[in-house]
Protein backbone atom coordinates (compact mmCIF):
# COMPACT_ATOMS: atom_id res chain seq x y z
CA UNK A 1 -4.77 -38.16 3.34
CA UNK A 2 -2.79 -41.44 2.92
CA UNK A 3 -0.75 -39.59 0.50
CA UNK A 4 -0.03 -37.03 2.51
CA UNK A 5 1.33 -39.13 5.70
CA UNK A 6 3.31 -41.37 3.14
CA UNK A 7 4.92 -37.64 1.45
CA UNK A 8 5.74 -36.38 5.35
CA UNK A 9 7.57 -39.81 6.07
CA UNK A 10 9.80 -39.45 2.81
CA UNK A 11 10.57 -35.50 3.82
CA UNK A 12 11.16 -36.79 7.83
CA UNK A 13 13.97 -39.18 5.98
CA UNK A 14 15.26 -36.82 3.77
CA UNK A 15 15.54 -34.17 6.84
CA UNK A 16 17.32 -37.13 9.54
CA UNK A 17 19.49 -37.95 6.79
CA UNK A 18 20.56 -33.67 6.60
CA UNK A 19 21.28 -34.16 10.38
CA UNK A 20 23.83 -35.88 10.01
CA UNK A 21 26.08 -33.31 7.62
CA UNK A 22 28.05 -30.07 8.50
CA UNK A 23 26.60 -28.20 11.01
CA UNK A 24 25.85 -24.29 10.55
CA UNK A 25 24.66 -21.83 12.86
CA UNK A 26 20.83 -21.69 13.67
CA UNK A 27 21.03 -18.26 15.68
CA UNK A 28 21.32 -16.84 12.08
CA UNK A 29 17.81 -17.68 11.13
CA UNK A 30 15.96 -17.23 14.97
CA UNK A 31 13.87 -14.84 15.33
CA UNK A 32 10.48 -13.39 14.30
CA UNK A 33 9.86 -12.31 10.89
CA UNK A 34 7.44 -10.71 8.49
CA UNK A 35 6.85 -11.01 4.19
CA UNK A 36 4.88 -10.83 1.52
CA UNK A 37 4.03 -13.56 -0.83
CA UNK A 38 2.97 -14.44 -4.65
CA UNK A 39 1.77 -17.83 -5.30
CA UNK A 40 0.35 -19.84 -8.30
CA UNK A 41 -2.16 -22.57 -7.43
CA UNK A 42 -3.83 -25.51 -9.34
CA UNK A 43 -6.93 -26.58 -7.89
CA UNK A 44 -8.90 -29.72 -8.78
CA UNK A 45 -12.11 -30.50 -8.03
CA UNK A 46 -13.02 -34.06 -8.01
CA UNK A 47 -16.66 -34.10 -8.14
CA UNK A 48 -19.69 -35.73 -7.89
CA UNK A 49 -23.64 -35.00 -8.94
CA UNK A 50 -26.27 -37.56 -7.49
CA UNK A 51 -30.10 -37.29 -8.41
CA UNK A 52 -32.41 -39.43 -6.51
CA UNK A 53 -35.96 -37.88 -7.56
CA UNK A 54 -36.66 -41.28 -9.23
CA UNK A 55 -36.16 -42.99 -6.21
CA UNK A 56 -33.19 -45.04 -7.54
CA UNK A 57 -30.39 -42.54 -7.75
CA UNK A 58 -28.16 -41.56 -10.31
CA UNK A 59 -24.53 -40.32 -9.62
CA UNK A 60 -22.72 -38.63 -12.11
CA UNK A 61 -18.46 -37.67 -11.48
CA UNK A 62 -16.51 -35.84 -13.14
CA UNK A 63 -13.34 -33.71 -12.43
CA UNK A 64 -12.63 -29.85 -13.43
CA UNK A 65 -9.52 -27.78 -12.62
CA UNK A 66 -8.40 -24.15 -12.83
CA UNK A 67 -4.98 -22.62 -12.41
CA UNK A 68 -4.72 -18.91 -10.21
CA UNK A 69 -2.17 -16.57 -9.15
CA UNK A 70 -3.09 -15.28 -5.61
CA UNK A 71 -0.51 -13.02 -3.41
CA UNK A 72 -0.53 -12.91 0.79
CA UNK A 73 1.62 -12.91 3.53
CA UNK A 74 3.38 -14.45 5.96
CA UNK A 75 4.15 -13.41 9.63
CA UNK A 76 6.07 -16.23 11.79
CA UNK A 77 8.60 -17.07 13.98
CA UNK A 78 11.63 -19.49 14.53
CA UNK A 79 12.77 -21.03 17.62
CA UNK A 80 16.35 -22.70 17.51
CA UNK A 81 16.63 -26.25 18.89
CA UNK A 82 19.92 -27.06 18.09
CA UNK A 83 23.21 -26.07 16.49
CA UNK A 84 21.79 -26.08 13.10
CA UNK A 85 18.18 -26.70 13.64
CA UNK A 86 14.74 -24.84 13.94
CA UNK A 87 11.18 -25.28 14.81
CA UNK A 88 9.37 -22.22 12.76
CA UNK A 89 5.67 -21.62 13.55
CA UNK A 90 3.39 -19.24 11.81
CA UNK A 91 0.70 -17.89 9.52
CA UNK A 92 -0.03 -17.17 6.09
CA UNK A 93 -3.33 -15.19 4.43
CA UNK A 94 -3.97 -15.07 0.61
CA UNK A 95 -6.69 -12.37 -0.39
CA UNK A 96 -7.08 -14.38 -3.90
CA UNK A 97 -10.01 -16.42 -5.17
CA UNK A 98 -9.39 -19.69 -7.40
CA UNK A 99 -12.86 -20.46 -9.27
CA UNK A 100 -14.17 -23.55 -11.14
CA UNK A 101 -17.44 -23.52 -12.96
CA UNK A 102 -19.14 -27.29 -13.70
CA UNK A 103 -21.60 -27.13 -16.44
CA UNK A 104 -24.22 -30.06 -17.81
CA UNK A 105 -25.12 -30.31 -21.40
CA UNK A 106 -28.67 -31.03 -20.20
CA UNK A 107 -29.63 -27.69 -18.92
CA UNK A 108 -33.14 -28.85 -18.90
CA UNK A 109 -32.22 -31.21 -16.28
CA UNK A 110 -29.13 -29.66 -14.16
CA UNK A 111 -27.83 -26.03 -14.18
CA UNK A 112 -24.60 -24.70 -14.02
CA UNK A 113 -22.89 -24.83 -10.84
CA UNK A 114 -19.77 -22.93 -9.78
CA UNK A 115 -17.57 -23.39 -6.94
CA UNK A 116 -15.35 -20.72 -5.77
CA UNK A 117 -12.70 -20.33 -2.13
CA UNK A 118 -11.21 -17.21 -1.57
CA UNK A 119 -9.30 -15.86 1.71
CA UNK A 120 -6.95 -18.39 2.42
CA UNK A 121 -5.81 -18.47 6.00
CA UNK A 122 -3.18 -21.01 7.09
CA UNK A 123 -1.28 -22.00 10.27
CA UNK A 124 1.88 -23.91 9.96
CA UNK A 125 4.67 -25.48 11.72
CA UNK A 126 8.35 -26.09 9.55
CA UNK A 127 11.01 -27.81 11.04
CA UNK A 128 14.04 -26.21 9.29
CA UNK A 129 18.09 -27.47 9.09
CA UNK A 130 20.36 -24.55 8.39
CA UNK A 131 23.02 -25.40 5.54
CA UNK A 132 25.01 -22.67 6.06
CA UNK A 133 24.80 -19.24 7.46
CA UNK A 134 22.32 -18.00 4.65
CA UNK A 135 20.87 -21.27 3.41
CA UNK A 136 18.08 -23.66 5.17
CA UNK A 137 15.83 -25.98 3.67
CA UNK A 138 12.41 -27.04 5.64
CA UNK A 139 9.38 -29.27 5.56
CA UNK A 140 6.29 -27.59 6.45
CA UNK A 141 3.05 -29.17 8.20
CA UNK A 142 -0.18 -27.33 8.85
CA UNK A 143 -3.76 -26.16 8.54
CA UNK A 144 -5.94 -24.51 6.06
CA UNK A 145 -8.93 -22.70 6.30
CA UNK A 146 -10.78 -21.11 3.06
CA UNK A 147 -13.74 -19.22 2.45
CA UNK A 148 -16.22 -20.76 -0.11
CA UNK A 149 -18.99 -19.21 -2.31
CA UNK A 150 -21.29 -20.69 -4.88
CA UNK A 151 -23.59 -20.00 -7.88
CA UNK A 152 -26.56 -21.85 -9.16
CA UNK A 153 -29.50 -22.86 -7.82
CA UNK A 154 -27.79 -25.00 -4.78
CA UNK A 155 -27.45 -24.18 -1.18
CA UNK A 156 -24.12 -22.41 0.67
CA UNK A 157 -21.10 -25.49 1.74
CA UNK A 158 -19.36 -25.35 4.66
CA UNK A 159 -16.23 -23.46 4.77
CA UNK A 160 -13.14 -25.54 3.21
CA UNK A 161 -10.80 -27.00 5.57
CA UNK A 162 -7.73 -29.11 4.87
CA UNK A 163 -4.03 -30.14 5.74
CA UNK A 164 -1.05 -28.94 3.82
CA UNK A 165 2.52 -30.13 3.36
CA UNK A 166 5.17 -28.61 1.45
CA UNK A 167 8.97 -28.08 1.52
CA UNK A 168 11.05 -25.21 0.72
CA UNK A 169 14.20 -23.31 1.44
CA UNK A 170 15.16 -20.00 2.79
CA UNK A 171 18.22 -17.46 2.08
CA UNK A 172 19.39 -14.38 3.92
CA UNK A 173 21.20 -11.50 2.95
CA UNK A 174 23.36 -9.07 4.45
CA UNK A 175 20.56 -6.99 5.82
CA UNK A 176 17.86 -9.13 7.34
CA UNK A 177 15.87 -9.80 4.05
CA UNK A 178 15.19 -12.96 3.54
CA UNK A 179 13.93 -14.89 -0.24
CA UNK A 180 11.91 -17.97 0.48
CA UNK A 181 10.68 -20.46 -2.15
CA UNK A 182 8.46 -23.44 -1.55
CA UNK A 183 6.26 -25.99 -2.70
CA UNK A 184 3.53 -28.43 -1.69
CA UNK A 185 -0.17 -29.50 -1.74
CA UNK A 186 -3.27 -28.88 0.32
CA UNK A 187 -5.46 -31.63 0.70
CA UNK A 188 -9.15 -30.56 1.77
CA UNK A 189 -12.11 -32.14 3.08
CA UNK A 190 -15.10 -32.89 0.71
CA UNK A 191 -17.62 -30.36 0.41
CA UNK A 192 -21.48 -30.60 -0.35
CA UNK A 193 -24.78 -28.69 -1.30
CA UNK A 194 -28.11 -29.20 -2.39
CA UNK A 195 -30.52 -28.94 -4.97
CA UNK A 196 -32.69 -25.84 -4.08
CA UNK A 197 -35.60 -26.23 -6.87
CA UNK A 198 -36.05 -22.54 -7.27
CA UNK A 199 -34.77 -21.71 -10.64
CA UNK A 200 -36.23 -21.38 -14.15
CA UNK A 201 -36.52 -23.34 -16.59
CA UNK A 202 -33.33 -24.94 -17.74
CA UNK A 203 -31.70 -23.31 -14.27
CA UNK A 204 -33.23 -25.52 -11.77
CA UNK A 205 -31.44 -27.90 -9.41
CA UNK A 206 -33.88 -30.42 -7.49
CA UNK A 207 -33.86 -30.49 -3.72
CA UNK A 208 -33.12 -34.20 -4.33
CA UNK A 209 -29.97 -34.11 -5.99
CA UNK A 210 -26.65 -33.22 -4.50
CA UNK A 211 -23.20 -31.91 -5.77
CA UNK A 212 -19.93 -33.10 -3.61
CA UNK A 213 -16.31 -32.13 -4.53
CA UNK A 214 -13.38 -32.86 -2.82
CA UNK A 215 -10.70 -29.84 -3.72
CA UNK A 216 -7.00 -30.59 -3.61
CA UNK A 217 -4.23 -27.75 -4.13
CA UNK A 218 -0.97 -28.16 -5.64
CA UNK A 219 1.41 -25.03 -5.19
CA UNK A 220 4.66 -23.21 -5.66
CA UNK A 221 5.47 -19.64 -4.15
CA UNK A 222 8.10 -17.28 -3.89
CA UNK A 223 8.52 -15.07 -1.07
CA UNK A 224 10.79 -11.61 0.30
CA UNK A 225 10.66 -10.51 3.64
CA UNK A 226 12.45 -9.39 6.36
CA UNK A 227 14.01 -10.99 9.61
CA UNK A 228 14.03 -9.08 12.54
C-alpha cells in the first residue's frame, strides 16, 4: 500500500505540473461513454505455507506468477471541471480468469494447491487534463473486486479485494470513437485457507496448516469505444 500512495503523489505532481501548460477544450471529452477492452495481466502471488501440527510451527514462502490475457468493458462518464480538465468516474468488468498452481515436492506431506480469481469488477475515478481537442492523459484511482476459486484439499478464501492505480491517455476521432491505452497495478489484500485433512494419501492438507498469499497485478490495456 505504501507504494501505492508514494506512485499517486508522483502522478498528482506530474498532473499539477500539466496544469500549468496550454489549455484545450474539456467539453470535447464530457460526456458518458461505453467500450470494450483487452488486457494482459501479470499476477504474483507472494505466498506463504505454515504447519503447526508439531506444536512449534513451520512456515514455508515462496512466490509464483502467471501471465493472462483477459478482455471486458468499460462503461463511465466524465464531468468537466475546468477549461481543460475532467473528473471521469466509472466501471470496468473482465470475464477472464488468471490461475497459479503452487506445488510441494513432498506430496506425502502437502498437496498441490491452486489459486485462481476470475470476474474482475472495478470502480474507478480518473482525473483527466485534455492536451488538445483529441488528446488527454489521466491518472486513475479505484477499487477492485475479484472472484476467487481453489483446488486441493483447503477450504474456500474470501473474495479478493484491492486498490488500483494506473495512468493512461485517451484519443478521439472524428466520429465519437474513442482509443484508450493505460497502465497500472492492483494491489490486493492477503488471502487465506485451511488445511481440510480429507484427502488421500499424498493429497492431504492438515487442518493445522494454513496457505496465505497476497496477489498483486501489474497491467497494460488497450481500449475502443465510443463517446456519446
Amino acid at each position: 500500500m505504501n507504494k501505492l500512495i508514494k506512485i499517486i503523489g508522483v502522478l498528482a505532481v506530474m498532473c499539477g505540473f500539466a496544469s500549468g501548460q496550454s489549455m484545450a477544450d474539456s467539453s470535447d471529452f464530457a460526456g458518458p461513454y461505453i467500450g470494450i477492452q483487452a488486457q494482459a495481466v501479470g499476477v504474483e502471488l507472494d505466498g506463504k505455507h505454515t504447519s503447526a501440527g508439531d506444536g512449534v510451527g513451520e512456515v514455508t514462502t515462496g512466490v509464483a506468477g502467471r501471465v493472462a490475457g483477459i478482455a471486458g468493458a468499460e462503461v463511465g462518464y466524465a464531468f468537466p471541471v475546468g477549461d481543460a480538465f475532467l473528473i471521469d468516474v466509472g466501471a470496468n468488468y473482465y470475464s477472464g480468469k488468471a490461475k497459479i498452481t503452487t506445488s510441494n515436492t513432498d506430496t506425502s506431506a502437502t498437496a498441490d494447491v491452486t489459486f485462481e480469481m476470475s470476474d474482475l469488477l472495478t470502480a474507478y475515478i480518473a482525473p483527466t487534463y485534455a492536451i488538445s481537442d483529441t488528446a488527454s492523459v489521466y491518472l486513475k484511482v479505484g477499487y477492485m473486486e475479484a472472484d476467487t476459486k481453489t483446488t486441493g484439499d483447503v477450504t474456500q478464501p474470501a473474495d479478493l479485494e484491492g486498490t488500483l492505480v494506473g495512468i493512461g491517455s485517451r484519443s478521439l476521432t472524428g466520429n465519437g470513437v474513442y482509443i484508450r491505452t493505460e497502465a497500472g497495478m492492483v494491489d490486493f489484500d492477503t488471502i487465506s485457507v485451511t488445511g481440510k485433512g480429507a484427502g488421500g494419501s499424498g493429497k492431504t492438507v492438515a487442518t493445522t496448516s494454513t496457505v496465505s498469499a497476497t496477489p498483486l497485478v501489474a497491467y497494460g490495456s488497450i481500449s475502443i469505444g465510443y463517446k456519446f
